[in-house]
Every structure is written in C-alpha cells, then in structure tokens.
C-alpha atoms as a PDB file:
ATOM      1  CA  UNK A   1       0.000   0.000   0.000  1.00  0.00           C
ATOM      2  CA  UNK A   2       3.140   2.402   0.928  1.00  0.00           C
ATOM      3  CA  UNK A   3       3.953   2.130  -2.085  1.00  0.00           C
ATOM      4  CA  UNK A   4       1.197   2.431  -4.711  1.00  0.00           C
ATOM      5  CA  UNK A   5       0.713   6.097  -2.511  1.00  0.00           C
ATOM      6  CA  UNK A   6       4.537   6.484  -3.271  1.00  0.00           C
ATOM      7  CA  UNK A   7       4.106   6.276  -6.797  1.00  0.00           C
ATOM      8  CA  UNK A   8       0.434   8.064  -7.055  1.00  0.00           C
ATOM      9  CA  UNK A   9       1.611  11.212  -5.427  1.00  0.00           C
ATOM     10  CA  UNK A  10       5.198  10.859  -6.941  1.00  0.00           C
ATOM     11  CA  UNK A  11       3.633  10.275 -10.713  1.00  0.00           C
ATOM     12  CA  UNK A  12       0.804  13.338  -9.673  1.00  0.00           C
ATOM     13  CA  UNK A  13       3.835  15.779  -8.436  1.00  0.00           C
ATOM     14  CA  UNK A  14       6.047  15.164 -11.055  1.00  0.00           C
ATOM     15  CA  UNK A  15       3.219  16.080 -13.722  1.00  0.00           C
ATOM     16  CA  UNK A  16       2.202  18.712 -12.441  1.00  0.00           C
ATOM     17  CA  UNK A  17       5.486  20.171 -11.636  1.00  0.00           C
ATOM     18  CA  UNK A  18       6.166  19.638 -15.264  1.00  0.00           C
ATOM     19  CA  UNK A  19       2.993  21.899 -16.336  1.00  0.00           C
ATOM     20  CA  UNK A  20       4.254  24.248 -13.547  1.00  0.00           C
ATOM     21  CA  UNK A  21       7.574  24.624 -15.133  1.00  0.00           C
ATOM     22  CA  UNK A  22       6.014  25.894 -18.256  1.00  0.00           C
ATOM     23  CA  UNK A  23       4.323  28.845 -16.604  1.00  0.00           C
ATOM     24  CA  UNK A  24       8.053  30.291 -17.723  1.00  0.00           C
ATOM     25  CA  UNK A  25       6.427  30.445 -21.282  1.00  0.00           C
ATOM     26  CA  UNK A  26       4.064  32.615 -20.987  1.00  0.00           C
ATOM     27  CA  UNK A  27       6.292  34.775 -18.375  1.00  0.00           C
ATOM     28  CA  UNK A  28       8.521  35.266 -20.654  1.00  0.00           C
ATOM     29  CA  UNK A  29       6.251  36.223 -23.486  1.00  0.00           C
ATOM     30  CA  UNK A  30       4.923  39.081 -21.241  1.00  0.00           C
ATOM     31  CA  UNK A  31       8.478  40.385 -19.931  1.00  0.00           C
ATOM     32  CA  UNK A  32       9.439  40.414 -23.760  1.00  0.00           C
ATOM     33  CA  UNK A  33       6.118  42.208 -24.829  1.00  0.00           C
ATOM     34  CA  UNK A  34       6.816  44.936 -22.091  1.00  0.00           C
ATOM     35  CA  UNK A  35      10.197  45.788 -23.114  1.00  0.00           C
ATOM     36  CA  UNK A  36       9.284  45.901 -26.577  1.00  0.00           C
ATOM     37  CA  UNK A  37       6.235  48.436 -25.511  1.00  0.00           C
ATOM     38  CA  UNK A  38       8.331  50.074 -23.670  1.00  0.00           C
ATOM     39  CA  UNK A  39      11.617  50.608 -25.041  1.00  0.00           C
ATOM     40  CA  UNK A  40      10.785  50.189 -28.237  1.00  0.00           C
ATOM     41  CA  UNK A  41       7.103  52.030 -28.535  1.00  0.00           C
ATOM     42  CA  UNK A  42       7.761  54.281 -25.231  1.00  0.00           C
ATOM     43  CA  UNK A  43       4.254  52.921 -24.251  1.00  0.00           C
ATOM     44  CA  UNK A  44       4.463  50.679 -21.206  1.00  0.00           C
ATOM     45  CA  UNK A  45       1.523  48.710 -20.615  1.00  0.00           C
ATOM     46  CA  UNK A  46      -0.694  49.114 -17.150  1.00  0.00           C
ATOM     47  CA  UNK A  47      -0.678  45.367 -16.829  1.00  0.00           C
ATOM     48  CA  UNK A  48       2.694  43.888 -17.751  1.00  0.00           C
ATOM     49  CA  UNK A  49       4.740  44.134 -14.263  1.00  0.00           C
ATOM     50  CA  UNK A  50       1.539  42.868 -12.352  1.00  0.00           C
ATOM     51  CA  UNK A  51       1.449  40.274 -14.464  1.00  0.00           C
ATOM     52  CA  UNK A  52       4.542  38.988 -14.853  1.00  0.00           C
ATOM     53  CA  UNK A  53       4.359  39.170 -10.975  1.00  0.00           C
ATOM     54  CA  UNK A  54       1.970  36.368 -10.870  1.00  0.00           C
ATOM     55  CA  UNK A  55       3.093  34.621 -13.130  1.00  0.00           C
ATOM     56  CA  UNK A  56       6.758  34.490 -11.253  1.00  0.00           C
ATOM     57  CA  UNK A  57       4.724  33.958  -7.723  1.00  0.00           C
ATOM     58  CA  UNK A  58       2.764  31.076  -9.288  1.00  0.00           C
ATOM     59  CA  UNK A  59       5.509  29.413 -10.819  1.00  0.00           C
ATOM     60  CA  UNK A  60       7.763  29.598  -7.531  1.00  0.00           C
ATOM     61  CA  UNK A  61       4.659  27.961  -5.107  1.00  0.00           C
ATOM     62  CA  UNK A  62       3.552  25.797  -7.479  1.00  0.00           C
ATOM     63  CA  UNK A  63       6.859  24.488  -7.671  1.00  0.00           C
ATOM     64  CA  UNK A  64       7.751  23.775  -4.057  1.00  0.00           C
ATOM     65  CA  UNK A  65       6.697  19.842  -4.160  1.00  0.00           C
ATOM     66  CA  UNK A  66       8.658  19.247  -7.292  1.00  0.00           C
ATOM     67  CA  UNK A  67      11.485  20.450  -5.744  1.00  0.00           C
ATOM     68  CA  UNK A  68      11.052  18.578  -2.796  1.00  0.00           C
ATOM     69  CA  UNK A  69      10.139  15.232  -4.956  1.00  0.00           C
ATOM     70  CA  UNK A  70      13.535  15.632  -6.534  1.00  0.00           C
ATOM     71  CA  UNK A  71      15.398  16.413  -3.676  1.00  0.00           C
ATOM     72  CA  UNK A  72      16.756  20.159  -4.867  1.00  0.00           C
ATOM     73  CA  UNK A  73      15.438  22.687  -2.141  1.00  0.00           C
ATOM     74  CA  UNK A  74      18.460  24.347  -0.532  1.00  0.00           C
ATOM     75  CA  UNK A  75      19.380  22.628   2.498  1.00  0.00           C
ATOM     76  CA  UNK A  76      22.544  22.650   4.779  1.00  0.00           C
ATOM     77  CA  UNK A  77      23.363  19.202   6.105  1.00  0.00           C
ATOM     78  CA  UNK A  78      27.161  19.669   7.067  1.00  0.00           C
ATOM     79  CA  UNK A  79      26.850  17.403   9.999  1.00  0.00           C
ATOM     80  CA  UNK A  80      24.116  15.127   8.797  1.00  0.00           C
ATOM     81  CA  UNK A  81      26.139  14.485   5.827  1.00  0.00           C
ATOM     82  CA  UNK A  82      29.025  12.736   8.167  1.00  0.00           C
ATOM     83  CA  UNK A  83      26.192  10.456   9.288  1.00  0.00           C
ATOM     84  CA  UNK A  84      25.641   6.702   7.958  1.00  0.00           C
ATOM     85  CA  UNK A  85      22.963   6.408   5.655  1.00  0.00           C
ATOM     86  CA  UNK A  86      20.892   4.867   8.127  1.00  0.00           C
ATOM     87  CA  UNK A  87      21.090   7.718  10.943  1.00  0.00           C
ATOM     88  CA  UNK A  88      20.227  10.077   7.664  1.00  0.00           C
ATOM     89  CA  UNK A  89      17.064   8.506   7.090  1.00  0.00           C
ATOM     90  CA  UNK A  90      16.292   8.616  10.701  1.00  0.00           C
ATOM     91  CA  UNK A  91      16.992  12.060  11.240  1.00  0.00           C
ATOM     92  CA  UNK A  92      14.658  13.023   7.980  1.00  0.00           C
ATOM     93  CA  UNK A  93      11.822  11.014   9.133  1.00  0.00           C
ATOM     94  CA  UNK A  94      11.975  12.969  12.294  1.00  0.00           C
ATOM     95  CA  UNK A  95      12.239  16.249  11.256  1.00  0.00           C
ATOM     96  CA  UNK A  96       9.453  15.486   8.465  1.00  0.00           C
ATOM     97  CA  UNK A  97       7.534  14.101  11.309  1.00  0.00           C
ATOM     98  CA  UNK A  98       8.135  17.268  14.049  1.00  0.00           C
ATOM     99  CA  UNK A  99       8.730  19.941  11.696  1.00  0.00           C
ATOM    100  CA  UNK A 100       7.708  19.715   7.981  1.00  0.00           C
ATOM    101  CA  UNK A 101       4.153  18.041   8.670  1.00  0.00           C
ATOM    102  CA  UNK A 102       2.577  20.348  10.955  1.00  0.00           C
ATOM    103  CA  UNK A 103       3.890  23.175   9.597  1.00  0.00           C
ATOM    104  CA  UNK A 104       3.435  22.499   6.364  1.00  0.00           C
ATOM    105  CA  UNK A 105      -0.261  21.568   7.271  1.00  0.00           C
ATOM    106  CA  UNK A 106      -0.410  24.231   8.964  1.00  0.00           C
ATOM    107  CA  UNK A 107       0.157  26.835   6.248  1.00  0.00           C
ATOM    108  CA  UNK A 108      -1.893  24.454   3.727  1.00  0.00           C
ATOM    109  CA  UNK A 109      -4.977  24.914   5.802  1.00  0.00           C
ATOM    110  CA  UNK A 110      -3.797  28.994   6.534  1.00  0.00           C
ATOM    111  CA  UNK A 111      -3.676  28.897   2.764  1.00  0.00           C
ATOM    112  CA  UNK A 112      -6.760  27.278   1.765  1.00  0.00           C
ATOM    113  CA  UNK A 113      -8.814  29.706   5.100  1.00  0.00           C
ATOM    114  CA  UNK A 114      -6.977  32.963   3.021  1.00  0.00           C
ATOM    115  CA  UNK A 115      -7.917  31.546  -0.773  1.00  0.00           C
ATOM    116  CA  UNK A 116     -11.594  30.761   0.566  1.00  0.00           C
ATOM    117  CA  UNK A 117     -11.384  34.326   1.924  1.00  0.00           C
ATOM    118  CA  UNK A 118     -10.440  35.762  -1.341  1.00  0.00           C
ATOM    119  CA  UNK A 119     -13.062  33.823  -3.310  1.00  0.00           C
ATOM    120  CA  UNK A 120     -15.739  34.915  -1.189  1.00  0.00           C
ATOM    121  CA  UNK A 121     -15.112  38.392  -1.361  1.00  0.00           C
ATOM    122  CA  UNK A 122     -14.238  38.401  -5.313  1.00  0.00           C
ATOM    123  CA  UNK A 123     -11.109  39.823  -3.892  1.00  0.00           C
ATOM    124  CA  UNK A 124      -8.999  41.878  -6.975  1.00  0.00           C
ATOM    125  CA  UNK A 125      -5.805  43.257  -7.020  1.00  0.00           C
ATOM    126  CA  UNK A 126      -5.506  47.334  -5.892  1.00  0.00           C
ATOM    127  CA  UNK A 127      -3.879  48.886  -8.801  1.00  0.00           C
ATOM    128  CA  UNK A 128      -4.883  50.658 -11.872  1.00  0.00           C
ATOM    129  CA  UNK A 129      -5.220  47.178 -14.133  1.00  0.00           C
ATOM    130  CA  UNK A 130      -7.477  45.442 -11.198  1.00  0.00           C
ATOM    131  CA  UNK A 131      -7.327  41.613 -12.132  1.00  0.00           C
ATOM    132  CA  UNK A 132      -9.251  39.326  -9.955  1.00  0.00           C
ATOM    133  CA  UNK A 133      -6.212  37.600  -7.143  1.00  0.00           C
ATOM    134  CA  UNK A 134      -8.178  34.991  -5.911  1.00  0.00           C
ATOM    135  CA  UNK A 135      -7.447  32.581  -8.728  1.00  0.00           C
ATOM    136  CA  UNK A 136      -3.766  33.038  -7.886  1.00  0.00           C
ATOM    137  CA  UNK A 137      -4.354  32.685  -4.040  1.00  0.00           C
ATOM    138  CA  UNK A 138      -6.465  29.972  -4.661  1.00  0.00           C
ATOM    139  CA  UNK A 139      -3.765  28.366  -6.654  1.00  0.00           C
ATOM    140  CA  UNK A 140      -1.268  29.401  -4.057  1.00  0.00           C
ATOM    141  CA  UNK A 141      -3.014  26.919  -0.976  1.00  0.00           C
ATOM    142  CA  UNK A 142      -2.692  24.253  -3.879  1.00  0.00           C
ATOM    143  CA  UNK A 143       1.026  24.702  -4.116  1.00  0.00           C
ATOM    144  CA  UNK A 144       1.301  24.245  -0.559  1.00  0.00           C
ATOM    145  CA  UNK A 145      -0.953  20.873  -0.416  1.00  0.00           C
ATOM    146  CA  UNK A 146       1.076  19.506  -3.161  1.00  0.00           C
ATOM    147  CA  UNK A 147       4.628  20.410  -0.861  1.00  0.00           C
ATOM    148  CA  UNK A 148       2.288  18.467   2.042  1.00  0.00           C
ATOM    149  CA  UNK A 149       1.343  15.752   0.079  1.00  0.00           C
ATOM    150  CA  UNK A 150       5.138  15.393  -1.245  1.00  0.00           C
ATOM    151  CA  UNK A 151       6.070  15.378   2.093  1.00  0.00           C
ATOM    152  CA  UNK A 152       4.106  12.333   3.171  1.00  0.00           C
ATOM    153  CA  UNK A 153       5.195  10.745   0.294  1.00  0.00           C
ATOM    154  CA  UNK A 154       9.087  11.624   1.339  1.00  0.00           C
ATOM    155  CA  UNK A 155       7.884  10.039   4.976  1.00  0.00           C
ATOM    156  CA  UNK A 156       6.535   6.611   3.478  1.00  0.00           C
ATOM    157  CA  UNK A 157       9.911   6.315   1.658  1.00  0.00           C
ATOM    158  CA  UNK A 158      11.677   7.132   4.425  1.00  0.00           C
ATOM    159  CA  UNK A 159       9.646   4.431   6.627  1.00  0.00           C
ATOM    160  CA  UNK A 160      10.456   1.928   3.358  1.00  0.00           C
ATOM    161  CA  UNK A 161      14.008   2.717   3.675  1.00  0.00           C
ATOM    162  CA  UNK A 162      14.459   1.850   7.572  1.00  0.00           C
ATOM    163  CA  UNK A 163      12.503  -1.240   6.846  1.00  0.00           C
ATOM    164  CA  UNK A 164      14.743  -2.442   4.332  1.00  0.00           C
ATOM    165  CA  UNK A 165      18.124  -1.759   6.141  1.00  0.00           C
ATOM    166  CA  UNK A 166      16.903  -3.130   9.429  1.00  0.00           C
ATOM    167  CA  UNK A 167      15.583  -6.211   7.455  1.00  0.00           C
ATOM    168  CA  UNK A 168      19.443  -6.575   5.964  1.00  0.00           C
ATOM    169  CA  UNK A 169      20.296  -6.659   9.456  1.00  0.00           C
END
C-alpha cells in the first residue's frame, strides 16, 4: 500500500510540476512584450509588471513539491552528511515528522482559510489594471498541499528505507 501512494503522489507531483515549469512560457512572453512596448514604442503597458508578478509567484509555489520530490530545495546538512545512511534517514523522518508536517499543514490549511477568503469576497488586485487575485491565491493553498502531500510521500519512503536496512540486518 506504501507504495502504490509512493508512486500516485510521486507520478501526480512530477506532472504537475512539469505543467508548472512551463508557466516560464508565458512569463517570458509578457516580460518580452513589455520591453518591446516600452523601449521600443515608449508605451508601457498598465498590466505587464503585475502580471509577470503572478506569473513568477505562481511558478515559484507551485513548484515547491517538485522540488522537494527531486530532492533540490536548498538545504545545509554539514553534519548530517558525516552520518551513515541509516542515521540520515532517521533524522529526515523525524524532522518530516516534528517539523515539515505540521507546519506544512499548517500553512496548507492557513492557505486554503486565506484563498476561501479571497473567493468569497471576489477579492482583486488594488492597482490601476485590477485583475481578480483569488485565482492566484487559490492556486497558491494548492502549491502548498502539493509540498504536504510530497512530504508524506518523502515520509513513506523514508519508513520503506528503515525497513529495508533493518531487514538486511
């Protein structure tokens, strides 16, 4: 069972993290249409900086439980790193256990109580071009249930792990 939920949340993360990376598409096509407008035209557009702003802030929460899947969020494990393997995986099922799933639940549910918010009050951004936010807030909680959900997925293969060294043993 451990493992089917492995692979379901693995297979779901790594899809969407791959239709998350190409949120830099369309980022880039509106950085490139603002300079042109611009520097080219000397007629900025009311939109373009907010925009790209969202796009950028999507793209970067939306991305947190790829990251984590693959192992590539910034981390300093100077000591751990002198550890055996074993004492590794103990130490990560701890601190996922302790640290990363209550707070990460935590600010999933904070998330999801600030989207619901935002929905309810058809909340839209302050300046002159006005776009609705909630969308991106909305979209925001779901980056931080996918970094959850990675993270119980990281716990199960951490549990897997133990089991097969103290198995060898």
């Amino acid at each position: 069972m451990p493992a089917k939920t492995i692979k379901t949340i693995d297979t779901i993360q790594d899809w969407f993290g791959f239709w998350t990376a190409m949120l830099i598409l369309p980022m880039v096509l509106v950085v490139i249409y603002e300079v042109v407008m611009r520097y080219v035209f000397n007629a900025p557009t009311s939109w373009g900086f907010e925009a790209t702003t969202f796009l950028y802030g999507l793209h970067y929460m939306l991305g947190f439980g790829y990251a984590l899947l693959y192992n590539s969020h910034v981390k300093v494990d100077v000591f751990v790193s002198l550890l055996s393997s074993k004492k590794q995986t103990v130490i990560s099922l701890i601190c996922h256990l302790v640290l990363f799933l209550p707070v990460f639940g935590l600010l999933s549910y904070g998330c999801i109580t600030f989207a619901w918010d935002s929905i309810i009050g058809l909340e839209r951004s302050w300046t002159s071009w006005a776009p609705p936010i909630y969308p991106f807030k909305s979209l925001m909680a779901l980056g931080f249930i996918m970094l959850w959900l990675q993270g119980i997925s990281s716990i199960l293969k951490d549990i897997q792990t133990l089991r097969s060294k103290f198995n060898k043993q």
